[in-house]
C-alpha atoms as a PDB file:
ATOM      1  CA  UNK A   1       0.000   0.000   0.000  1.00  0.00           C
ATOM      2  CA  UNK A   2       1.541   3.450  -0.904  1.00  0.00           C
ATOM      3  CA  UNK A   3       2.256   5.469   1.793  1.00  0.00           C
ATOM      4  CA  UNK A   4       1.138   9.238   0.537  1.00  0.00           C
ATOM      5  CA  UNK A   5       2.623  11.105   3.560  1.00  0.00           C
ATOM      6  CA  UNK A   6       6.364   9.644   2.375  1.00  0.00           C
ATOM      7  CA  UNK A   7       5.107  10.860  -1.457  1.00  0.00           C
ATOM      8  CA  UNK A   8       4.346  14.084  -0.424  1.00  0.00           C
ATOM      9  CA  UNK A   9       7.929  13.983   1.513  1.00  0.00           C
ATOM     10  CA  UNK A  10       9.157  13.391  -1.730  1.00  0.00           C
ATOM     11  CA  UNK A  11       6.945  15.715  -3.607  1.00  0.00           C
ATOM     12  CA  UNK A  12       8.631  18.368  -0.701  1.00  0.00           C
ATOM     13  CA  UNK A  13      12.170  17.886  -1.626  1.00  0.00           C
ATOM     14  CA  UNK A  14      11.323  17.744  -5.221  1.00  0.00           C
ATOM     15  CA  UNK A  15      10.030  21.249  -4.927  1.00  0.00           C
ATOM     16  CA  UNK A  16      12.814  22.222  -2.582  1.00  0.00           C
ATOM     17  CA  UNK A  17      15.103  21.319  -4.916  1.00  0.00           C
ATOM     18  CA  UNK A  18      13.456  23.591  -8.019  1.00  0.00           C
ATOM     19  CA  UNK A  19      12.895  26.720  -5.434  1.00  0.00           C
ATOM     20  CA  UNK A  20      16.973  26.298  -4.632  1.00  0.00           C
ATOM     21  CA  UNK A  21      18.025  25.667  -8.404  1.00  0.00           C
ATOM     22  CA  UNK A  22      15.686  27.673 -10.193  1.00  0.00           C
ATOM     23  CA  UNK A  23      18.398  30.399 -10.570  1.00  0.00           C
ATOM     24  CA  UNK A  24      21.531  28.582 -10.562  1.00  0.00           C
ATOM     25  CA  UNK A  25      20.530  25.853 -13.033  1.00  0.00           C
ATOM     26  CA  UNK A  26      17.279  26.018 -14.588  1.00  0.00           C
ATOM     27  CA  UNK A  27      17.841  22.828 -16.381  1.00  0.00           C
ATOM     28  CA  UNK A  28      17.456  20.771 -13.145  1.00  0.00           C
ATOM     29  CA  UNK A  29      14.899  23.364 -11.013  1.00  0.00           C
ATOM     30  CA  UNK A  30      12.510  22.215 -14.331  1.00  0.00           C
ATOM     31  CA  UNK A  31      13.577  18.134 -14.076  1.00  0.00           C
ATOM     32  CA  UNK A  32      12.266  18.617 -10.575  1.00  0.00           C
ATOM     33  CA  UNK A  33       9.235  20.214 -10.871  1.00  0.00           C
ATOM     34  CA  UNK A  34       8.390  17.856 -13.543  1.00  0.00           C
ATOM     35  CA  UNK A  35       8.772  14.828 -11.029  1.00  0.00           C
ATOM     36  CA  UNK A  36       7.269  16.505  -8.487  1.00  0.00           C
ATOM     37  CA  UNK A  37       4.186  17.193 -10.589  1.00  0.00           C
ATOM     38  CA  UNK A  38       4.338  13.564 -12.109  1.00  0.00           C
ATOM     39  CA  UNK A  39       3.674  12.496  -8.689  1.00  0.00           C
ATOM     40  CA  UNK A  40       1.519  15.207  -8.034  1.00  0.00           C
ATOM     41  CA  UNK A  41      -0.887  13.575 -10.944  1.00  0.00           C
ATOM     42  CA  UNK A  42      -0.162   9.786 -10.416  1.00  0.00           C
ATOM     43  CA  UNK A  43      -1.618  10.006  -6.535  1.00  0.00           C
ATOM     44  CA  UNK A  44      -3.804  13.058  -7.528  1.00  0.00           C
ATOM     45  CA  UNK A  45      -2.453  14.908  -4.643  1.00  0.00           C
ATOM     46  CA  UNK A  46      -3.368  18.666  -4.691  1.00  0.00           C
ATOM     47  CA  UNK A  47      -0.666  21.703  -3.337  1.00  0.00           C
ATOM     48  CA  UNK A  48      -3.117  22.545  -0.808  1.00  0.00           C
ATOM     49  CA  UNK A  49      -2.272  19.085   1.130  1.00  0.00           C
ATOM     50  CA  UNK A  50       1.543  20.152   0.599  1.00  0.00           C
ATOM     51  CA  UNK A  51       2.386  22.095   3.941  1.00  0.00           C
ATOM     52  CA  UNK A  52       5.227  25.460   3.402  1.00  0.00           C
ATOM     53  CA  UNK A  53       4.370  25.673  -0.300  1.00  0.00           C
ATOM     54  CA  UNK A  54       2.477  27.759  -1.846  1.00  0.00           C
ATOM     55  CA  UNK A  55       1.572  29.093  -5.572  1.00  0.00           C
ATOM     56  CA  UNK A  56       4.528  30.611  -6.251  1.00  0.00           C
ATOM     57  CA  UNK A  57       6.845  28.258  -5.438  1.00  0.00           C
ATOM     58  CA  UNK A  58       4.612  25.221  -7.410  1.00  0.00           C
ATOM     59  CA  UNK A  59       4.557  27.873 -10.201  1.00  0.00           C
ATOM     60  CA  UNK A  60       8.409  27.653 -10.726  1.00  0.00           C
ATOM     61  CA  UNK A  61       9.304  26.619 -14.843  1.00  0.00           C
ATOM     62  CA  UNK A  62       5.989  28.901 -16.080  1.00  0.00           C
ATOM     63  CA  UNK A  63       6.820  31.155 -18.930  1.00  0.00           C
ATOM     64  CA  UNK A  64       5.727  32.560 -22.019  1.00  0.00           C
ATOM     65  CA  UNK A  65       5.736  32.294 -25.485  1.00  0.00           C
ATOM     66  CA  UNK A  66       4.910  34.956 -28.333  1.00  0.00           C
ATOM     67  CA  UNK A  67       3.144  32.801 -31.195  1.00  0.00           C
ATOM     68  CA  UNK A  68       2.349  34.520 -34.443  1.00  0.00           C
ATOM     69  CA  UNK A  69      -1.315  33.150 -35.522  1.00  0.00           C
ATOM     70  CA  UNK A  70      -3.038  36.057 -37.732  1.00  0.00           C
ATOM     71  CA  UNK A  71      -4.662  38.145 -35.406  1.00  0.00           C
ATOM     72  CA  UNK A  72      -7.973  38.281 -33.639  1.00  0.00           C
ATOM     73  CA  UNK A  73      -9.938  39.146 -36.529  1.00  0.00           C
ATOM     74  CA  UNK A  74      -9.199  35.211 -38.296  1.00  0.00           C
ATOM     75  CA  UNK A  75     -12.943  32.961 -37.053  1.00  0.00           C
ATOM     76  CA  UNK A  76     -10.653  30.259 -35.984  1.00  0.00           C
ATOM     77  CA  UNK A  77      -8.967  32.617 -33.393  1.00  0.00           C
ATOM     78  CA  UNK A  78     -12.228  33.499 -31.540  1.00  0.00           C
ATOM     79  CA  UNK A  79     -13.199  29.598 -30.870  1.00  0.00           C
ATOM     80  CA  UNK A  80     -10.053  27.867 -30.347  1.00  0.00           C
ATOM     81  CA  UNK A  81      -8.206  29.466 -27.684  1.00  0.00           C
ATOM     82  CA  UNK A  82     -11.002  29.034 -25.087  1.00  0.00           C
ATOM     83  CA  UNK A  83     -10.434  25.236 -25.420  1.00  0.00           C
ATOM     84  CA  UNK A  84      -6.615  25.397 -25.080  1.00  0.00           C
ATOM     85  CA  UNK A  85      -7.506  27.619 -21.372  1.00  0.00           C
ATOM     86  CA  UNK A  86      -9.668  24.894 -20.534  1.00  0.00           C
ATOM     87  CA  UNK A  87      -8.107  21.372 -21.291  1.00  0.00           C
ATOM     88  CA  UNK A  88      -4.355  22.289 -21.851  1.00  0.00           C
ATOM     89  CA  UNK A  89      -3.281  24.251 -18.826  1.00  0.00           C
ATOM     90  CA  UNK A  90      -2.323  27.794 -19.757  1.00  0.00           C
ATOM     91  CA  UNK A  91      -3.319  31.576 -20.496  1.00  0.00           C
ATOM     92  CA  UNK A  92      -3.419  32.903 -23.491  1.00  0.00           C
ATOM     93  CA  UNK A  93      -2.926  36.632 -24.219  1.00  0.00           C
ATOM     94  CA  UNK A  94      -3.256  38.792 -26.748  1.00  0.00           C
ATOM     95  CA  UNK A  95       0.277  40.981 -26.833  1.00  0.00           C
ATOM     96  CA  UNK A  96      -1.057  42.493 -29.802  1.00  0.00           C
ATOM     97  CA  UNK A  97      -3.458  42.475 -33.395  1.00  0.00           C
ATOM     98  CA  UNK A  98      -1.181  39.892 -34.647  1.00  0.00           C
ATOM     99  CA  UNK A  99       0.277  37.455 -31.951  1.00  0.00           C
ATOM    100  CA  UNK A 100      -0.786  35.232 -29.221  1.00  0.00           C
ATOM    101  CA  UNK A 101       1.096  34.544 -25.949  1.00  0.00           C
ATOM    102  CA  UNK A 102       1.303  30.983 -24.425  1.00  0.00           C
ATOM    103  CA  UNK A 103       1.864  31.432 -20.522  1.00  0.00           C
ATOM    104  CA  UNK A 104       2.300  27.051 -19.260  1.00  0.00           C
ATOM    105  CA  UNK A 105       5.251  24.867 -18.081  1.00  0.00           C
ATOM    106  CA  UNK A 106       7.395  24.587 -21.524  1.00  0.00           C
ATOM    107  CA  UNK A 107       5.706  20.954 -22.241  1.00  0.00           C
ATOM    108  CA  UNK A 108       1.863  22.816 -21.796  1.00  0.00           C
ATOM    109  CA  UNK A 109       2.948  25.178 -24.163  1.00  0.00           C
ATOM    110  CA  UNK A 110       4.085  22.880 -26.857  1.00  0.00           C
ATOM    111  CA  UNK A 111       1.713  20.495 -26.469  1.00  0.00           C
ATOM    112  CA  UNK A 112      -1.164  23.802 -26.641  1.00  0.00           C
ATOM    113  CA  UNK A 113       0.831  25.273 -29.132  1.00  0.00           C
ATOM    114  CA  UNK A 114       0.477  21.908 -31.276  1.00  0.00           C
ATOM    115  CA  UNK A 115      -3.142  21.093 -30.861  1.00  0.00           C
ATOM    116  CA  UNK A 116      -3.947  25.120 -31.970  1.00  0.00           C
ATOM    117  CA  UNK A 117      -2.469  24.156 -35.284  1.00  0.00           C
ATOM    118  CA  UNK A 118      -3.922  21.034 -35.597  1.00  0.00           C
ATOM    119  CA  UNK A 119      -7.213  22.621 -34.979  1.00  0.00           C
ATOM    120  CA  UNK A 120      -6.939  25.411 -36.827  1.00  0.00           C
ATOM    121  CA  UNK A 121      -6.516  23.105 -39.888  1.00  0.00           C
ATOM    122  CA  UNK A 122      -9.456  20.703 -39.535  1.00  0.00           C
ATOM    123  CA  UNK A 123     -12.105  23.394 -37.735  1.00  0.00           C
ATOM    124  CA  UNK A 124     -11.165  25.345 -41.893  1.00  0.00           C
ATOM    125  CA  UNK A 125     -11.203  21.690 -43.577  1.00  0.00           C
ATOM    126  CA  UNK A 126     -14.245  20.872 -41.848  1.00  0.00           C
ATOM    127  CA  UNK A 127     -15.485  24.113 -42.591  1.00  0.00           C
ATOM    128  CA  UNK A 128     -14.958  23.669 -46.265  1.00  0.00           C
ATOM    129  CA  UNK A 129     -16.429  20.483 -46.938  1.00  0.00           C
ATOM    130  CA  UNK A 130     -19.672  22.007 -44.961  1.00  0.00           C
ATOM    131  CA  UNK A 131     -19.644  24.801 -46.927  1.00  0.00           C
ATOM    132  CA  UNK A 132     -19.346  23.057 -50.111  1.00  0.00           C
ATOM    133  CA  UNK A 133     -21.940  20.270 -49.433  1.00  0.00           C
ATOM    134  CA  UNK A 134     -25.191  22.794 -50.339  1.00  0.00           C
ATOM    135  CA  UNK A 135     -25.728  23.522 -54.224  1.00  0.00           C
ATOM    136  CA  UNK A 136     -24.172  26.639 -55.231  1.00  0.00           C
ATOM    137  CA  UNK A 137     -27.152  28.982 -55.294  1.00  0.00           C
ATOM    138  CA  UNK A 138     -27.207  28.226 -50.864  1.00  0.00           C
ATOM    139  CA  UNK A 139     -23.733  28.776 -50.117  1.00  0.00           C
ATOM    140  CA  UNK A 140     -23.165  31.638 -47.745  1.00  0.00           C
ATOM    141  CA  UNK A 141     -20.253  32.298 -45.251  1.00  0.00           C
ATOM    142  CA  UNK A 142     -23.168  33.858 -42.456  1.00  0.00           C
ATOM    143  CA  UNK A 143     -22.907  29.754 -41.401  1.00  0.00           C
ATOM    144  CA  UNK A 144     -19.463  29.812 -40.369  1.00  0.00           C
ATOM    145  CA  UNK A 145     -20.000  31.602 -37.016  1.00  0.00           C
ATOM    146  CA  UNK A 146     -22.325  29.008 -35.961  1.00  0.00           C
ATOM    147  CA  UNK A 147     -20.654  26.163 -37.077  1.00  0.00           C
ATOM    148  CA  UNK A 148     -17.450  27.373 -35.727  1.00  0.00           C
ATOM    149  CA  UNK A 149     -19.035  27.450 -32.496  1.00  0.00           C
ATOM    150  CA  UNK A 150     -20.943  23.973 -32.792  1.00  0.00           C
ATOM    151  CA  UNK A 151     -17.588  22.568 -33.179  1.00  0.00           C
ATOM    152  CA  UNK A 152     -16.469  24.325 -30.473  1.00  0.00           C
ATOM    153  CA  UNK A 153     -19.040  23.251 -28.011  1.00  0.00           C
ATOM    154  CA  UNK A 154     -19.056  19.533 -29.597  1.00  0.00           C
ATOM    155  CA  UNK A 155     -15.467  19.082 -28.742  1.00  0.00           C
ATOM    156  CA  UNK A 156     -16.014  20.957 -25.682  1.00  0.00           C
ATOM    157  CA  UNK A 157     -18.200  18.215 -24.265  1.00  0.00           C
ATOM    158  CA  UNK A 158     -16.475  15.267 -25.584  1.00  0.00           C
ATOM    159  CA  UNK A 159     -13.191  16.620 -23.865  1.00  0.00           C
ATOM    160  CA  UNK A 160     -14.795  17.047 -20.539  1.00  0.00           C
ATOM    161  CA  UNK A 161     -16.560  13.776 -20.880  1.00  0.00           C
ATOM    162  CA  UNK A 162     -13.383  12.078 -21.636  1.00  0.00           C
ATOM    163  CA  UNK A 163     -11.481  13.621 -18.651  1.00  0.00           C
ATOM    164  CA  UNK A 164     -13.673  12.128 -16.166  1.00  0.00           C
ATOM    165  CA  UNK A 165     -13.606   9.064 -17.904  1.00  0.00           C
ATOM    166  CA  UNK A 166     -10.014   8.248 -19.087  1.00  0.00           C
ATOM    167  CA  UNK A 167      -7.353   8.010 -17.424  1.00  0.00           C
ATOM    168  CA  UNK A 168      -4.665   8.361 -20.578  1.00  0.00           C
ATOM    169  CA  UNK A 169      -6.823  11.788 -21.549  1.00  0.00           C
ATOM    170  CA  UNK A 170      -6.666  12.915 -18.406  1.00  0.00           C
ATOM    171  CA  UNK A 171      -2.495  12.528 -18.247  1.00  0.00           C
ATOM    172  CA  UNK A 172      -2.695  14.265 -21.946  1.00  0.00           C
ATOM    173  CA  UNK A 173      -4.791  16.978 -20.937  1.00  0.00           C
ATOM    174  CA  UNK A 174      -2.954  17.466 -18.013  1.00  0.00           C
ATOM    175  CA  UNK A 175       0.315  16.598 -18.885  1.00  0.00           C
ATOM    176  CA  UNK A 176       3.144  18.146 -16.271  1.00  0.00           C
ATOM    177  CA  UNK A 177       0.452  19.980 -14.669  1.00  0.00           C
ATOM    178  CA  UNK A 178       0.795  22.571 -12.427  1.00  0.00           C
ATOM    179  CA  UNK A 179      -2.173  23.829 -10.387  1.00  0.00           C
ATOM    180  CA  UNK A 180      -4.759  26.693 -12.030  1.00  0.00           C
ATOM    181  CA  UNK A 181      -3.767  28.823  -9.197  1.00  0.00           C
ATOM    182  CA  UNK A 182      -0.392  28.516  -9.354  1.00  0.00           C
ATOM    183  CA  UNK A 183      -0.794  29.336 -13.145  1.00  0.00           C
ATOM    184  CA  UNK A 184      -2.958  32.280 -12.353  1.00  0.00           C
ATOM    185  CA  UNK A 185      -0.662  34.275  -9.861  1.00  0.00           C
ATOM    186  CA  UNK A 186       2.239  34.043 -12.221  1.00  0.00           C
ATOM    187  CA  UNK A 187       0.255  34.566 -15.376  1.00  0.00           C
ATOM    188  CA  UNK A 188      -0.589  38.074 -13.255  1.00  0.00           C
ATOM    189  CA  UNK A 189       2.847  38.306 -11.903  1.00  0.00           C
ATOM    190  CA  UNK A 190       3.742  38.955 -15.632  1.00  0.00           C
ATOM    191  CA  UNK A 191       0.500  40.784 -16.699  1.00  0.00           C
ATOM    192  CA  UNK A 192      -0.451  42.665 -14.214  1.00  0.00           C
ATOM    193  CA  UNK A 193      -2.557  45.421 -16.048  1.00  0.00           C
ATOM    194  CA  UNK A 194      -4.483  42.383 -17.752  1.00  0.00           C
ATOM    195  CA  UNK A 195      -8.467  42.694 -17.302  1.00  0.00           C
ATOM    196  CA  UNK A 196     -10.573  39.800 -16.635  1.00  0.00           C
ATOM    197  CA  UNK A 197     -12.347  39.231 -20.114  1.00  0.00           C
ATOM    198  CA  UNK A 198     -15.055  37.126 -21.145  1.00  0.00           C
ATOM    199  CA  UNK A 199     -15.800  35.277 -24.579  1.00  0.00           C
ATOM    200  CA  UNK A 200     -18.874  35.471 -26.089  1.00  0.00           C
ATOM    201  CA  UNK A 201     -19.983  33.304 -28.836  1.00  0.00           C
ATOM    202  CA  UNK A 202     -23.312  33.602 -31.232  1.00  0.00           C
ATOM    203  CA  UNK A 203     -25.783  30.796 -32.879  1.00  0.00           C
ATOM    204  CA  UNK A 204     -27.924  32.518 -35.264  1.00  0.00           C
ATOM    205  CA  UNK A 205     -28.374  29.471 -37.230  1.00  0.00           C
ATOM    206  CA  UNK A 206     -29.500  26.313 -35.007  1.00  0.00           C
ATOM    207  CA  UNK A 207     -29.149  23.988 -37.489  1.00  0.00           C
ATOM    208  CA  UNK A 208     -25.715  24.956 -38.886  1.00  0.00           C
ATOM    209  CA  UNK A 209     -24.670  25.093 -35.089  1.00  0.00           C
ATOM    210  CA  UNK A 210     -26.119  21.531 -34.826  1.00  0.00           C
ATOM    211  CA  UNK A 211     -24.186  20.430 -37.574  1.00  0.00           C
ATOM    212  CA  UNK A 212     -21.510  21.844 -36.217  1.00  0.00           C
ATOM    213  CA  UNK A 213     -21.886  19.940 -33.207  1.00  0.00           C
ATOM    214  CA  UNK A 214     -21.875  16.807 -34.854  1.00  0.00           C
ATOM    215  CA  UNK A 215     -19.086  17.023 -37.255  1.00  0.00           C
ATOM    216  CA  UNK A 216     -17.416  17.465 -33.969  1.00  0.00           C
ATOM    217  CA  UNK A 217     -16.684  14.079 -33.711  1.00  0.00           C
ATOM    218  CA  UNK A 218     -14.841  14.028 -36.922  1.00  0.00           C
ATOM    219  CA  UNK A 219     -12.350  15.962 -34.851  1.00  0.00           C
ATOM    220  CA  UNK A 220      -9.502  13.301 -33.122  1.00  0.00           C
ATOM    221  CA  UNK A 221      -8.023  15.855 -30.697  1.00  0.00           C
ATOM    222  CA  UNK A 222      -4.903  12.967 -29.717  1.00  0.00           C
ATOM    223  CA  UNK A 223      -3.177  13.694 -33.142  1.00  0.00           C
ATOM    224  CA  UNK A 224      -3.280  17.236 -32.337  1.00  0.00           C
ATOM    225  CA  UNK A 225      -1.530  16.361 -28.827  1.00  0.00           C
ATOM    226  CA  UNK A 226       0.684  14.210 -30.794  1.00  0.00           C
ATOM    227  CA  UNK A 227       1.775  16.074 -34.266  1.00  0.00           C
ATOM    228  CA  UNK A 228       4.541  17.026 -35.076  1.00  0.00           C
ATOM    229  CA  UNK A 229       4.590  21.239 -34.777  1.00  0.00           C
ATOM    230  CA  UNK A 230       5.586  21.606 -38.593  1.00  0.00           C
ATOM    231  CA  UNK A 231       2.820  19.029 -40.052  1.00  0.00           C
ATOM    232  CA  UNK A 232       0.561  20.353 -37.329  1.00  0.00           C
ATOM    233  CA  UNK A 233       1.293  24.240 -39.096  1.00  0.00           C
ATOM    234  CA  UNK A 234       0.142  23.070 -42.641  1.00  0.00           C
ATOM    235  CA  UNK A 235      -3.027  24.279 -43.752  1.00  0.00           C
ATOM    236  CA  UNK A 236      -5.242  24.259 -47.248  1.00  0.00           C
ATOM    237  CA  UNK A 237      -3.764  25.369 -50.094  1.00  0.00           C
ATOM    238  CA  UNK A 238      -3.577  29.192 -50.985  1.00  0.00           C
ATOM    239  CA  UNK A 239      -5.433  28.383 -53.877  1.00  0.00           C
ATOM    240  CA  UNK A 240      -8.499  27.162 -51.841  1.00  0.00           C
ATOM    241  CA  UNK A 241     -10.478  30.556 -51.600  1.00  0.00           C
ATOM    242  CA  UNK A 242     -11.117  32.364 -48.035  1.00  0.00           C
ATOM    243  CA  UNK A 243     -14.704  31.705 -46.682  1.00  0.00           C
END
């Protein structure tokens, strides 16, 4: 039987050992924070049960990354990020029209920064095909909004489901997790001026939002985890107009 007190013990020195390091040699302050938060998720023990650390010290190895994805004004950039806050452990920011910061341990970041790609690519394939499935005279680009967001909320609800149910999804979407409050006082530790915002999404179209919503399941979120950044980058052809 596994004795959590001597884990957390461990966990302890584990974090010790980053808080000491973290100046001197960042290389092992981050190989100990890692095994202190594999252990962390294998006996799904929480840093409130840790005694003499708090968020700062669990939120040692966050940083940021500037990623250039097209600005705000692309559809795909006002549905995707809201997944990557809520299944992939970090912040996102907008630094300005143009680029998106990653806040995350380094291995949140890339695996986030992977599964954007990967959905930006199939949310616009899937979009495509949709849009080219009606006869000429009915295409119209007013059902992208809605689809967009039945997507969203269809692979909203499939994550979530699969979280509580599976245990492999769980250790993807949490991989080298550290805790949402530790994340959130260094995320305002490095933006302080940074106003609570809220996303708001619109379904004009109930059916095209229902179809959306069910061509959700055409989406296999694991390869995104998975891909490799560059094939994860590659999207349709420039000769494929812009809907």
């Amino acid at each position: 039987m596994i004795d959590l007190e001597n884990v957390k013990r461990k966990i302890g020195k584990l974090l010790q050992v980053a808080n000491a390091k973290r100046i001197a040699n960042q290389a092992e302050a981050e190989q100990a924070l890692r095994l202190a938060q594999e252990l962390m998720i294998k006996y799904a023990i929480d840093e409130a049960t840790l005694s003499g650390f708090d968020e700062k010290t669990l939120g040692i190895g966050i940083i940021k990354k500037e990623i250039d994805v097209g600005g705000k004004r692309l559809m795909e950039n006002k549905f995707i990020p809201s997944l990557l806050i809520d299944f992939f452990n970090v912040r996102l920011i907008w630094t300005n029209r143009e680029k998106l910061t990653f806040v995350g341990t380094r291995t949140n970041i890339e695996i986030a920064e992977n599964v954007y790609w990967y959905l930006r690519r199939v949310f616009r394939d899937l979009w495509l095909d949709y849009y080219y499935s009606f006869p000429e005279w009915d295409r119209t680009t007013r059902r992208k909004q809605p689809y967009y967001d039945g997507l969203r909320l269809g692979l909203r609800n499939r994550l979530k489901e699969e979280r509580q149910k599976n245990e492999q999804m769980q250790q993807v979407t949490t991989a080298l997790m550290v805790s949402k409050r530790a994340l959130a006082v260094r995320y305002r530790e490095m933006f302080p001026r940074v106003a609570r915002g809220k996303m708001n999404f619109y379904r004009r179209d109930d059916e095209t939002f229902s179809d959306g919503m069910r061509d959700s399941s055409k989406i296999n979120i694991v390869r995104g985890v998975v891909s490799d950044r560059n094939s994860a980058k590659i999207l349709p052809p420039s000769k494929v107009p812009r809907l």
